[in-house]
N, C-alpha and C. Protein backbone atom coordinates (compact mmCIF):
# COMPACT_ATOMS: atom_id res chain seq x y z
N UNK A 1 118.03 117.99 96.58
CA UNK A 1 118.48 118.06 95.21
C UNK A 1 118.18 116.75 94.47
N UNK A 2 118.28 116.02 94.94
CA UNK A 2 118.02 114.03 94.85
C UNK A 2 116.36 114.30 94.14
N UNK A 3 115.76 114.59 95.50
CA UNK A 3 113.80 114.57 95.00
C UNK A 3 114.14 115.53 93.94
N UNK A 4 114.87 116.73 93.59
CA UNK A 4 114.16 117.02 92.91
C UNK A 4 114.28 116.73 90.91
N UNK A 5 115.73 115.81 91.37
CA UNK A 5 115.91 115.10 90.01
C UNK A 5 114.92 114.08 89.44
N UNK A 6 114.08 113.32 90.62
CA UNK A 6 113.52 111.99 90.13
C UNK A 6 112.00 112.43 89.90
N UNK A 7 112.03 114.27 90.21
CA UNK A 7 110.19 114.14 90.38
C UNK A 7 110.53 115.56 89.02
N UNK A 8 111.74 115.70 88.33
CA UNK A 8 111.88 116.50 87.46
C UNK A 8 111.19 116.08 86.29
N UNK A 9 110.38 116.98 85.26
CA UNK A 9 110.04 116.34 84.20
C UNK A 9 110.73 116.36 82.94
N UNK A 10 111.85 116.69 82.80
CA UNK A 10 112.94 116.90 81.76
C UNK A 10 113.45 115.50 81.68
N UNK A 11 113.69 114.93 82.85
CA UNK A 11 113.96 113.39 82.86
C UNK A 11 113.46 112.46 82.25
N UNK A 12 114.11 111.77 81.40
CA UNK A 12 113.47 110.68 80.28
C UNK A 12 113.07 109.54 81.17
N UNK A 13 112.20 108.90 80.71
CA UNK A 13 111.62 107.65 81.60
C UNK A 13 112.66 106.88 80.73
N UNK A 14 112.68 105.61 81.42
CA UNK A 14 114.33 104.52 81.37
C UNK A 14 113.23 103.44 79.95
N UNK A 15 112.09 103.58 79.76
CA UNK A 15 111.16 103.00 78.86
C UNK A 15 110.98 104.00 77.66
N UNK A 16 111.68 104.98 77.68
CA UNK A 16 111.60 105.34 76.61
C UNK A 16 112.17 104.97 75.23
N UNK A 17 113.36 104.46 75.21
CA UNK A 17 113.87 104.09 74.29
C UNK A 17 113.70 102.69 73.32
N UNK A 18 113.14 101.94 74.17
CA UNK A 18 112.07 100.85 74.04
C UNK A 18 110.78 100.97 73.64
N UNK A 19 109.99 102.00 74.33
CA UNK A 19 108.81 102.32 72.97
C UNK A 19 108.71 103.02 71.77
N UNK A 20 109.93 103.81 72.35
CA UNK A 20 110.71 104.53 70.84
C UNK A 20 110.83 102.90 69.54
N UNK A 21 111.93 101.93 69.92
CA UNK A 21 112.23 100.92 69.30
C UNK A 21 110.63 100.56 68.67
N UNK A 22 109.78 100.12 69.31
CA UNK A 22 108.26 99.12 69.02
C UNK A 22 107.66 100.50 68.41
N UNK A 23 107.51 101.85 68.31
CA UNK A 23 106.90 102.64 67.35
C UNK A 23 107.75 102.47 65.94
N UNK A 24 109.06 102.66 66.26
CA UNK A 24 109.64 102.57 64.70
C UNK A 24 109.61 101.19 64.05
N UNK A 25 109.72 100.12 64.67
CA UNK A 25 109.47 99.07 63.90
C UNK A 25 107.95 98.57 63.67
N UNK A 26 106.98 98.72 64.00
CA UNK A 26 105.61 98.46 63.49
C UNK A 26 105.01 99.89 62.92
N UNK A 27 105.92 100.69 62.99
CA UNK A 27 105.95 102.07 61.63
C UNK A 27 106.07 101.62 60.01
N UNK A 28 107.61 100.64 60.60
CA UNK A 28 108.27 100.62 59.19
C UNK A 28 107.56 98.72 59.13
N UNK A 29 107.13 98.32 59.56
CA UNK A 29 106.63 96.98 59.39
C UNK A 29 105.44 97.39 58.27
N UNK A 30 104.44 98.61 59.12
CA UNK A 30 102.89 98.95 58.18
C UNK A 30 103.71 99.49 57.28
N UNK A 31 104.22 100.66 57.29
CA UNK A 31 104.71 101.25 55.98
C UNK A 31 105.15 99.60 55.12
N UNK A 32 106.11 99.54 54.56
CA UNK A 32 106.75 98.16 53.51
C UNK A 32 105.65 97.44 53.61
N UNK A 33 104.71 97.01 54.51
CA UNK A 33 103.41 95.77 53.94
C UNK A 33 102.55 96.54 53.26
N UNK A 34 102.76 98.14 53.47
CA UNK A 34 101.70 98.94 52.59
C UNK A 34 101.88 99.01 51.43
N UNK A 35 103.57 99.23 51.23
CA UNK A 35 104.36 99.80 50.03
C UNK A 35 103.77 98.46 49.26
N UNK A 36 103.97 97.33 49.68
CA UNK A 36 104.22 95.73 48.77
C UNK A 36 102.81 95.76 48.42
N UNK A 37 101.91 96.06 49.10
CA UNK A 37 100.11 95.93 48.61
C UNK A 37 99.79 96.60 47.54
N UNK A 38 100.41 97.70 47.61
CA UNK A 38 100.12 98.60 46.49
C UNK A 38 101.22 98.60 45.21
N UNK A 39 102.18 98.54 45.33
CA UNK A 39 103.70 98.34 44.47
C UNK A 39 103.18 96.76 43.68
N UNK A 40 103.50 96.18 44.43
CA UNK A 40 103.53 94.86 44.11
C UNK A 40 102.87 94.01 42.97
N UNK A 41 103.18 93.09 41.99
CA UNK A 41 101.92 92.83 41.26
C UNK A 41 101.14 92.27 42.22
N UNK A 42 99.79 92.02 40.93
CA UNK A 42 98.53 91.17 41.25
C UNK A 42 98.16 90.38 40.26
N UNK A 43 98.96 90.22 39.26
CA UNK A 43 98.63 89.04 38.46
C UNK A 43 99.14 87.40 38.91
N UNK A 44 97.80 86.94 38.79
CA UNK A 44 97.97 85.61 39.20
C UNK A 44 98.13 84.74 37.84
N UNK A 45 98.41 83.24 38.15
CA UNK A 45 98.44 82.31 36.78
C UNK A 45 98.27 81.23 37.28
N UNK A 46 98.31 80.10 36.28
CA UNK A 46 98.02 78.42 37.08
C UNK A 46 99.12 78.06 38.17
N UNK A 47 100.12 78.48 37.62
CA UNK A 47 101.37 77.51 38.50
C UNK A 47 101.50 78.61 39.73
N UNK A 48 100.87 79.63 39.91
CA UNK A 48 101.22 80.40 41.02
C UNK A 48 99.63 80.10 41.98
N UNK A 49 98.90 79.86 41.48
CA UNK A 49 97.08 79.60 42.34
C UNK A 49 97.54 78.23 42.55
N UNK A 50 98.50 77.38 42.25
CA UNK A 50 98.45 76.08 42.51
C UNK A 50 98.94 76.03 44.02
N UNK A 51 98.84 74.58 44.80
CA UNK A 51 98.82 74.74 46.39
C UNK A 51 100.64 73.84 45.95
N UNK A 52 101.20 74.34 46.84
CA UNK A 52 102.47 74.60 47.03
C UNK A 52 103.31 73.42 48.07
N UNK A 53 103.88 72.50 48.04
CA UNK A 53 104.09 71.58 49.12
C UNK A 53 105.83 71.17 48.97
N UNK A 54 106.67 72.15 49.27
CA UNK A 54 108.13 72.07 49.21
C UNK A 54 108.44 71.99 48.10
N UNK A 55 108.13 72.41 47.28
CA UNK A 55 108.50 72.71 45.82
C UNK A 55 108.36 71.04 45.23
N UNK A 56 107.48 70.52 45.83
CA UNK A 56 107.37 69.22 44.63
C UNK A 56 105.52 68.99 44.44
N UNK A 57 105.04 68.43 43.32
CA UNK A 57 103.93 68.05 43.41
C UNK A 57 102.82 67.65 43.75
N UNK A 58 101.72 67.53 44.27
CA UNK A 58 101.15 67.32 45.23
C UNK A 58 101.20 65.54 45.00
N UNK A 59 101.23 64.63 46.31
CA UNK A 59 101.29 63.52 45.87
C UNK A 59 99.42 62.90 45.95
N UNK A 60 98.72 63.94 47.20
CA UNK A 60 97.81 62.94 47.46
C UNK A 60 96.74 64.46 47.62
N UNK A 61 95.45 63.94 48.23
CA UNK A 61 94.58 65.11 48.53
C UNK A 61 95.20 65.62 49.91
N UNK A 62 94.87 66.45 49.80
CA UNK A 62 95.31 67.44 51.46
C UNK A 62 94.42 67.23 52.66
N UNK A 63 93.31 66.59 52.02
CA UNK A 63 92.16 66.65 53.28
C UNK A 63 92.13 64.89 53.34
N UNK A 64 93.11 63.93 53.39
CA UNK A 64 93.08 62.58 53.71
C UNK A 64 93.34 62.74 55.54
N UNK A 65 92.98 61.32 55.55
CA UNK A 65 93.30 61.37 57.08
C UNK A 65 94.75 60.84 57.45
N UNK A 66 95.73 61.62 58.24
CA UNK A 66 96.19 60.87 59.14
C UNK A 66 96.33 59.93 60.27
N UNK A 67 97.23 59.10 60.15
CA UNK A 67 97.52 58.31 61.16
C UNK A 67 97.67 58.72 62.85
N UNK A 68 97.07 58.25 63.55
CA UNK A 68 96.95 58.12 64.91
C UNK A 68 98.27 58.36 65.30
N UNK A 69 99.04 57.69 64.56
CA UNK A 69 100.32 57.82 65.45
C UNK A 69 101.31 58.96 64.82
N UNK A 70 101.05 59.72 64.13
CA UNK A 70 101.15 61.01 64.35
C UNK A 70 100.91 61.95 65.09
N UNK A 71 100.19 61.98 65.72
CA UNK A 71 99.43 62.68 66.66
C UNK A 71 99.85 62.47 68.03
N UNK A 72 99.88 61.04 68.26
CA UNK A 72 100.71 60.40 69.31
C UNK A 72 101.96 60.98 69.63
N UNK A 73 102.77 60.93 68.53
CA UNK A 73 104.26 61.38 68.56
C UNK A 73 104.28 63.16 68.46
N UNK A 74 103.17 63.34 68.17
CA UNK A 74 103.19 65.09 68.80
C UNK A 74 103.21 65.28 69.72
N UNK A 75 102.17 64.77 70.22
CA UNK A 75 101.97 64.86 72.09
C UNK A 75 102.92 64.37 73.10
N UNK A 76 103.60 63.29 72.65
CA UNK A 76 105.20 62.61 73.27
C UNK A 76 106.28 63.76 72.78
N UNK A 77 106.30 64.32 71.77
CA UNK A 77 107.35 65.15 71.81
C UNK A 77 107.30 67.00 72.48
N UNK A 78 105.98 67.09 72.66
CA UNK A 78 105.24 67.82 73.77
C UNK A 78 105.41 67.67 75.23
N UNK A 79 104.91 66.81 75.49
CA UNK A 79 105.28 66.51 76.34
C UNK A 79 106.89 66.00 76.84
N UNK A 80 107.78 65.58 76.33
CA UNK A 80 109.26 65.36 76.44
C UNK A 80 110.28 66.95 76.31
N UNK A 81 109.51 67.44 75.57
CA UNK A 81 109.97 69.15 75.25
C UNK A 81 109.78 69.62 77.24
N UNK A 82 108.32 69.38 77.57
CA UNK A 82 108.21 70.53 78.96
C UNK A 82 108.64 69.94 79.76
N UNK A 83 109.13 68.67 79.77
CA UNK A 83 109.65 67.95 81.06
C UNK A 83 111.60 68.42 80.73
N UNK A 84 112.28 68.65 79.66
CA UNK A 84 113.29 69.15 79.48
C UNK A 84 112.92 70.71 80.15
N UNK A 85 112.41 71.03 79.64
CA UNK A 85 111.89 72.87 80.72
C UNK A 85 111.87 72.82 81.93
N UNK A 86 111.09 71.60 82.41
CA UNK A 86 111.06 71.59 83.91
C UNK A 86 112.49 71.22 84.37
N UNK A 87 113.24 70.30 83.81
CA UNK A 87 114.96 70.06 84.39
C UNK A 87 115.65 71.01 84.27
N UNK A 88 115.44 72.18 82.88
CA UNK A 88 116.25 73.60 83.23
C UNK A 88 116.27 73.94 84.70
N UNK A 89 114.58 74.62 84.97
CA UNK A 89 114.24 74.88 86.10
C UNK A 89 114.67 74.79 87.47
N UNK A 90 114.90 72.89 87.57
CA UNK A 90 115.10 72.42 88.49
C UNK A 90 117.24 72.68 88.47
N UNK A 91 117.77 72.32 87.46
CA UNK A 91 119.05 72.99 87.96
C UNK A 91 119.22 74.19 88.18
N UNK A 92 118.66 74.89 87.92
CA UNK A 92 119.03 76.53 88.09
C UNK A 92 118.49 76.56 89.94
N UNK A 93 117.80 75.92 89.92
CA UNK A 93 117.43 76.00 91.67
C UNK A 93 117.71 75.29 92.65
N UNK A 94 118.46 74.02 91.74
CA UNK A 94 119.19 73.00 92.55
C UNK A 94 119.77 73.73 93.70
N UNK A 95 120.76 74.56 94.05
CA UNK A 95 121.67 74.99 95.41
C UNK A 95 120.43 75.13 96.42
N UNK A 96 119.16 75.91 95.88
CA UNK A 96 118.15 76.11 97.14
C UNK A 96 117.34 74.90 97.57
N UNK A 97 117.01 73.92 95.91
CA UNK A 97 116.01 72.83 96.64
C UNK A 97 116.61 71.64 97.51
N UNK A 98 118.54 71.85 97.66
CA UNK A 98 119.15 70.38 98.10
C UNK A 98 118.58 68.99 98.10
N UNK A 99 118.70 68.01 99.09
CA UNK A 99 118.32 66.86 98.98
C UNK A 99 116.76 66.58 98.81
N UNK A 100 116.27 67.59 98.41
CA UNK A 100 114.72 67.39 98.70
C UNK A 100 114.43 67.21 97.59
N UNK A 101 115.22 68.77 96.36
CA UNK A 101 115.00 68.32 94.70
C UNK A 101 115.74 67.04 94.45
N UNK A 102 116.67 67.01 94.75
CA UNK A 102 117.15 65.53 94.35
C UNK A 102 115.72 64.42 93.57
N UNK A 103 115.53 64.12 95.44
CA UNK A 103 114.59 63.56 95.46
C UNK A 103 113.13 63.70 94.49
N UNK A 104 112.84 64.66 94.16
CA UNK A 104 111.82 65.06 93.72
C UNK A 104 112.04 64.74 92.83
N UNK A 105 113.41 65.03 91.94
CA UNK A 105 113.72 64.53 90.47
C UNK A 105 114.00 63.46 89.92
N UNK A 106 114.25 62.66 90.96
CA UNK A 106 114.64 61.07 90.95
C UNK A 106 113.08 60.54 90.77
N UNK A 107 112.24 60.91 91.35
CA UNK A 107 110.80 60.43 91.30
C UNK A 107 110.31 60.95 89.75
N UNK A 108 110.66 62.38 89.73
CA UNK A 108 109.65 62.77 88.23
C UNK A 108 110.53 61.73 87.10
N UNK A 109 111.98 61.23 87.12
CA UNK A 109 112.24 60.68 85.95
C UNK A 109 112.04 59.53 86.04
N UNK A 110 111.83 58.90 87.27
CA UNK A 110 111.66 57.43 87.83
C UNK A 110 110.07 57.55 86.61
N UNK A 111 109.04 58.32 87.05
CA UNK A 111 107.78 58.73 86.37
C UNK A 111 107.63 58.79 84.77
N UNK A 112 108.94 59.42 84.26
CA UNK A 112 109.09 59.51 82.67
C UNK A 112 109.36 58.02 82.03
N UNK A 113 110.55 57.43 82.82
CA UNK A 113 111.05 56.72 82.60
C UNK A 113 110.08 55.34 82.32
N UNK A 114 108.30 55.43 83.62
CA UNK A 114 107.70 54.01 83.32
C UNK A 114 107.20 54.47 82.11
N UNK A 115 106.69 55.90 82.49
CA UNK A 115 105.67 56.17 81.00
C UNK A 115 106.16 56.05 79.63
N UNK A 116 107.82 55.89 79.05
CA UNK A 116 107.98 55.87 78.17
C UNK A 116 108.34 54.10 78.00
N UNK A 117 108.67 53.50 79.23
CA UNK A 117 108.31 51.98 78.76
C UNK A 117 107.07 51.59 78.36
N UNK A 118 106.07 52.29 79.01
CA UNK A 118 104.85 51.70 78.55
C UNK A 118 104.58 52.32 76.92
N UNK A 119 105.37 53.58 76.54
CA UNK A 119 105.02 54.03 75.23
C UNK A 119 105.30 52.75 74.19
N UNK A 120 106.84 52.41 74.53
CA UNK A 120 107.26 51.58 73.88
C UNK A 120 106.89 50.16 73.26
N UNK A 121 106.27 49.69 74.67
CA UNK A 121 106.16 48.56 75.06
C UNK A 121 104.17 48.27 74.35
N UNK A 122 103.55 49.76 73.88
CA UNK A 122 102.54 49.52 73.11
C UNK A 122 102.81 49.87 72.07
N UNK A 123 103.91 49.95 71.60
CA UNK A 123 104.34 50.30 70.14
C UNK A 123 103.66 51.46 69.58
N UNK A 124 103.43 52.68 70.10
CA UNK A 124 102.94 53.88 70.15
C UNK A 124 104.39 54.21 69.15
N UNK A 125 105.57 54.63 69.11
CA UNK A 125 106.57 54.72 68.54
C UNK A 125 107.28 54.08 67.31
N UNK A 126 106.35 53.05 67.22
CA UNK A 126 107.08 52.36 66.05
C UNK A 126 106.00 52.53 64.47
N UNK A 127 106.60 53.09 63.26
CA UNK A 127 105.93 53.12 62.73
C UNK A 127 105.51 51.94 61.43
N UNK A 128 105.87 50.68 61.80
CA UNK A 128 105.12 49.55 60.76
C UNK A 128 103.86 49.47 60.95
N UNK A 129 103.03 48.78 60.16
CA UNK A 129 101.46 48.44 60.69
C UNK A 129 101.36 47.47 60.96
């Protein structure tokens, strides 16, 4: 009676209600981006073709160069972001890795810890010139 419930085809698959969900919402996503394409105006004007930068004026050209150390401080906060991911990780598994993660983690921050003296210590972080 068991086989013949799970090999029955009246039985809803347990994914149904979930592709049910992702058909109706990229239904009603195309529908309303359709409705707004067509509904919607299309008259443009100066202050609406103008380029837009938090509701204040533009101060400079858009295509100047940035500073190096912008870029720098992306990649440090990139990098400081996945090493916080990796310490989730590592507590959630702490009970299985015992004295071994310890260890392992004492080394990776021992590791963070030179690399961000040396950030410091080349003034990668500081922004005077």
């Amino acid at each position: 009676m068991q086989d013949m419930v799970l090999t029955d085809s009246r039985v809803l698959n347990p994914y149904f209600p979930l592709l049910l969900t992702f058909i109706t919402t990229f239904g009603l996503t195309a529908a309303v981006s359709g409705l707004s394409l067509f509904l919607g105006p299309h008259k443009g004007n100066l202050a609406k073709n103008q380029a837009y930068e938090c509701g204040l004026p533009m101060q400079s050209n858009a295509r100047q160069r940035l500073s190096v150390k912008f870029y720098l401080t992306a990649i440090l906060f990139i990098l400081f972001d996945i090493e916080t991911v990796f310490m989730y990780l590592w507590a959630v598994a702490f009970d299985f890795l015992k004295w071994f993660g310890v260890l392992e983690m004492g080394f990776f921050v021992f590791t963070l810890v030179l690399g961000y003296l040396y950030v410091l210590k080349r003034g990668a972080l500081s922004w005077e010139t």
